[in-house]
Each structure stands twice: as structure tokens, then as C-alpha cells.
PDB file of N, CA and C in Angstrom:
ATOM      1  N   UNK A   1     102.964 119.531 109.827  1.00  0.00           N
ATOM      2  CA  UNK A   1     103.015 118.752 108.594  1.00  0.00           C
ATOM      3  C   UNK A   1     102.042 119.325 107.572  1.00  0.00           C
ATOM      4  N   UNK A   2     102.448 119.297 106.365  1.00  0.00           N
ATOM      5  CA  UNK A   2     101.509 120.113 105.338  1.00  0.00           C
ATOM      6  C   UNK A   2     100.936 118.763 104.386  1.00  0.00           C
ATOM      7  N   UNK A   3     100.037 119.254 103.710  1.00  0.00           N
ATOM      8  CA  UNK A   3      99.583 117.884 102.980  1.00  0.00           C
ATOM      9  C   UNK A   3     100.335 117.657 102.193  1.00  0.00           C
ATOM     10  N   UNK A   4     100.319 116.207 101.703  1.00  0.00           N
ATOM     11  CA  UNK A   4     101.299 115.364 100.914  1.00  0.00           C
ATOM     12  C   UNK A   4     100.856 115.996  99.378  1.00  0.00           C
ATOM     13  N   UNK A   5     102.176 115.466  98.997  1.00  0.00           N
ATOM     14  CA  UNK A   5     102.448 116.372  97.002  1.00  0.00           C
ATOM     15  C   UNK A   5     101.923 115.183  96.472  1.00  0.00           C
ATOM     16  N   UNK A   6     101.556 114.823  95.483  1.00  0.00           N
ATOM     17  CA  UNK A   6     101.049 113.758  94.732  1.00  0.00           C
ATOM     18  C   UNK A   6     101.068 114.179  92.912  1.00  0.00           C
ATOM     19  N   UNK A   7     102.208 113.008  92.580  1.00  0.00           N
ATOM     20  CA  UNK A   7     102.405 113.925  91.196  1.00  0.00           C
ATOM     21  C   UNK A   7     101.255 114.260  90.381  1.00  0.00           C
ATOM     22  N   UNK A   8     101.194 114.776  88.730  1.00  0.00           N
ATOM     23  CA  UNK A   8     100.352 114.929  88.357  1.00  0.00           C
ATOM     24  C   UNK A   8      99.742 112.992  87.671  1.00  0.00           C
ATOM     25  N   UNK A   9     101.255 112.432  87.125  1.00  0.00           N
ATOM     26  CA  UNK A   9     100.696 111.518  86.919  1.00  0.00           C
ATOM     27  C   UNK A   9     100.306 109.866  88.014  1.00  0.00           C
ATOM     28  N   UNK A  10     100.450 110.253  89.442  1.00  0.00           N
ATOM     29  CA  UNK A  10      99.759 109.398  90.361  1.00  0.00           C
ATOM     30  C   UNK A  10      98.048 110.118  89.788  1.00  0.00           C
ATOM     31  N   UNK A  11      97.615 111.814  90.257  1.00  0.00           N
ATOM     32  CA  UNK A  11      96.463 111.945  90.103  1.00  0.00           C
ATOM     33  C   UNK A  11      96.027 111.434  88.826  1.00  0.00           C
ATOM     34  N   UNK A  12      96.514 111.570  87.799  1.00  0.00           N
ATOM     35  CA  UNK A  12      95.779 111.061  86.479  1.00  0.00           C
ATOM     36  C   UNK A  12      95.457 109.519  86.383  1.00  0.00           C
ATOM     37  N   UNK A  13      96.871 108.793  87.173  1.00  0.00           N
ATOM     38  CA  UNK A  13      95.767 107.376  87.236  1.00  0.00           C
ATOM     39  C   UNK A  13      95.522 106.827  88.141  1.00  0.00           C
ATOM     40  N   UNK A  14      94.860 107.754  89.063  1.00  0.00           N
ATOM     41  CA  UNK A  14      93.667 107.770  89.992  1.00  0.00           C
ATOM     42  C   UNK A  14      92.401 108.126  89.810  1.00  0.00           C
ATOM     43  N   UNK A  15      92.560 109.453  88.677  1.00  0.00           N
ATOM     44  CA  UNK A  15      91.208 109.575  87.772  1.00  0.00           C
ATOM     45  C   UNK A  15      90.957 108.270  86.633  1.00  0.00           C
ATOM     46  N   UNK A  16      91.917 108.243  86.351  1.00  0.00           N
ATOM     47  CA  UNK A  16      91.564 106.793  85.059  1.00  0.00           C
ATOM     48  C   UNK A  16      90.979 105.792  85.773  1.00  0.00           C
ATOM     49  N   UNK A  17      91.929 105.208  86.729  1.00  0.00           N
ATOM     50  CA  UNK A  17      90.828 104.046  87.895  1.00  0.00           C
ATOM     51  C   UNK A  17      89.214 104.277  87.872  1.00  0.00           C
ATOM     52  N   UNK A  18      88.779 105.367  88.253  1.00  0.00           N
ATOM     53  CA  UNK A  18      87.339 105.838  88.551  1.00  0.00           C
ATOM     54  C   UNK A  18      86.573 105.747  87.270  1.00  0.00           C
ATOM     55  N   UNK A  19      87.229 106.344  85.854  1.00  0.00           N
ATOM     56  CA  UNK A  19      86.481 106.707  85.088  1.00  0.00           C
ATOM     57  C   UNK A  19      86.056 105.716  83.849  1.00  0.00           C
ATOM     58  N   UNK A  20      87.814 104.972  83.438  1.00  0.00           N
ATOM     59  CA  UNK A  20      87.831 103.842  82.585  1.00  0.00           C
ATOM     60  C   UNK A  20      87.184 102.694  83.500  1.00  0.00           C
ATOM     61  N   UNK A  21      87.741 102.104  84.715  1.00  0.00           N
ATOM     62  CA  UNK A  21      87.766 101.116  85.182  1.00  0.00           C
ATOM     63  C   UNK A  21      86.180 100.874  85.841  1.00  0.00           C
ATOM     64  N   UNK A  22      85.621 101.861  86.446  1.00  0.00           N
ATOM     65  CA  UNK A  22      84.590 101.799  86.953  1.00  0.00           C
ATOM     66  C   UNK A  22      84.564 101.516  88.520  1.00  0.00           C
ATOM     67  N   UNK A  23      86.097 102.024  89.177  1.00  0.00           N
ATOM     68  CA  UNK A  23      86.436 101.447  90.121  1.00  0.00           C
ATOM     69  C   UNK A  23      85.473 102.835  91.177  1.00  0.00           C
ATOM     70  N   UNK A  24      84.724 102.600  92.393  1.00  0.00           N
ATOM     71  CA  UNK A  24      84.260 104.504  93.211  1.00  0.00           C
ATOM     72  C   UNK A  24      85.431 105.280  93.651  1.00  0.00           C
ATOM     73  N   UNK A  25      84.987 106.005  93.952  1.00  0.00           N
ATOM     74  CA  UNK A  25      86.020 107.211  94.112  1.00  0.00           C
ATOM     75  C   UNK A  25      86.232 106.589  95.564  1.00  0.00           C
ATOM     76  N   UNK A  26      85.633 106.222  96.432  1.00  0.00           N
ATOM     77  CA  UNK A  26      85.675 106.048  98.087  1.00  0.00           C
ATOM     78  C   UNK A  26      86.773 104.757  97.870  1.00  0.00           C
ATOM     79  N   UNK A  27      86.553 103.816  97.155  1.00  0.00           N
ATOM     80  CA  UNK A  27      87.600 102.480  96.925  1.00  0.00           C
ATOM     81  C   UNK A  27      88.986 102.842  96.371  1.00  0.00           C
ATOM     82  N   UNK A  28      88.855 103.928  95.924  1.00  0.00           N
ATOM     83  CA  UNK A  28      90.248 104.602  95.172  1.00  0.00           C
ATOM     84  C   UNK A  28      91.228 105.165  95.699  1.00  0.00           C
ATOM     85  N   UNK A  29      90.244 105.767  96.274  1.00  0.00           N
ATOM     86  CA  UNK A  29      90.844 106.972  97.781  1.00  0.00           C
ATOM     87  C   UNK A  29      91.456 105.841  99.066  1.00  0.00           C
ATOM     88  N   UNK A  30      90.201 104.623  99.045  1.00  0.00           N
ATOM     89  CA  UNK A  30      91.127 104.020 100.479  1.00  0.00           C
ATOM     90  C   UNK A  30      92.030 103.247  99.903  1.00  0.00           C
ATOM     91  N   UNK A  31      92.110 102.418  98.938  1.00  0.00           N
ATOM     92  CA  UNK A  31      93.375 101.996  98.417  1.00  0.00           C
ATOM     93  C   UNK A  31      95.013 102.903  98.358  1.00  0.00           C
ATOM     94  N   UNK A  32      94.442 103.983  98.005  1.00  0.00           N
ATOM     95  CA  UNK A  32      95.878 104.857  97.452  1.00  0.00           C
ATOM     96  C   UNK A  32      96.164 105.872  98.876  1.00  0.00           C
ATOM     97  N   UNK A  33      95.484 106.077  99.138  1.00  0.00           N
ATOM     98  CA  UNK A  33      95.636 106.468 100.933  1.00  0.00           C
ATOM     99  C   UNK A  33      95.470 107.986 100.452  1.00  0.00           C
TER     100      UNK A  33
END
């Protein structure tokens, strides 16, 4: 199994979560898997 594709815009609002929201990167990551 190779690692999973993740579009560009899942990553972009996964960066927005962290950066606007103030949400950590560790809470972001275990939410979105």
C-alpha cells in the first residue's frame, strides 16, 4: 500500500484550520486521520 493522495484543496483547509482557526497541528492531524 502506498500513502494516501490528499487533494490540494483537503491540504489547504487543513492548513487554514491551524493557521486562521488556531486549531494545533497534532488536533488536525488526529481529526482528519
Amino acid at each position: 500500500m502506498g500513502k494516501p493522495r490528499f487533494t490540494e484543496e483537503f491540504k489547504f483547509n487543513a492548513i487554514k484550520q491551524i493557521t486562521e482557526r488556531g486549531h494545533s497541528v497534532a488536533d488536525v492531524s488526529h481529526r482528519l486521520g
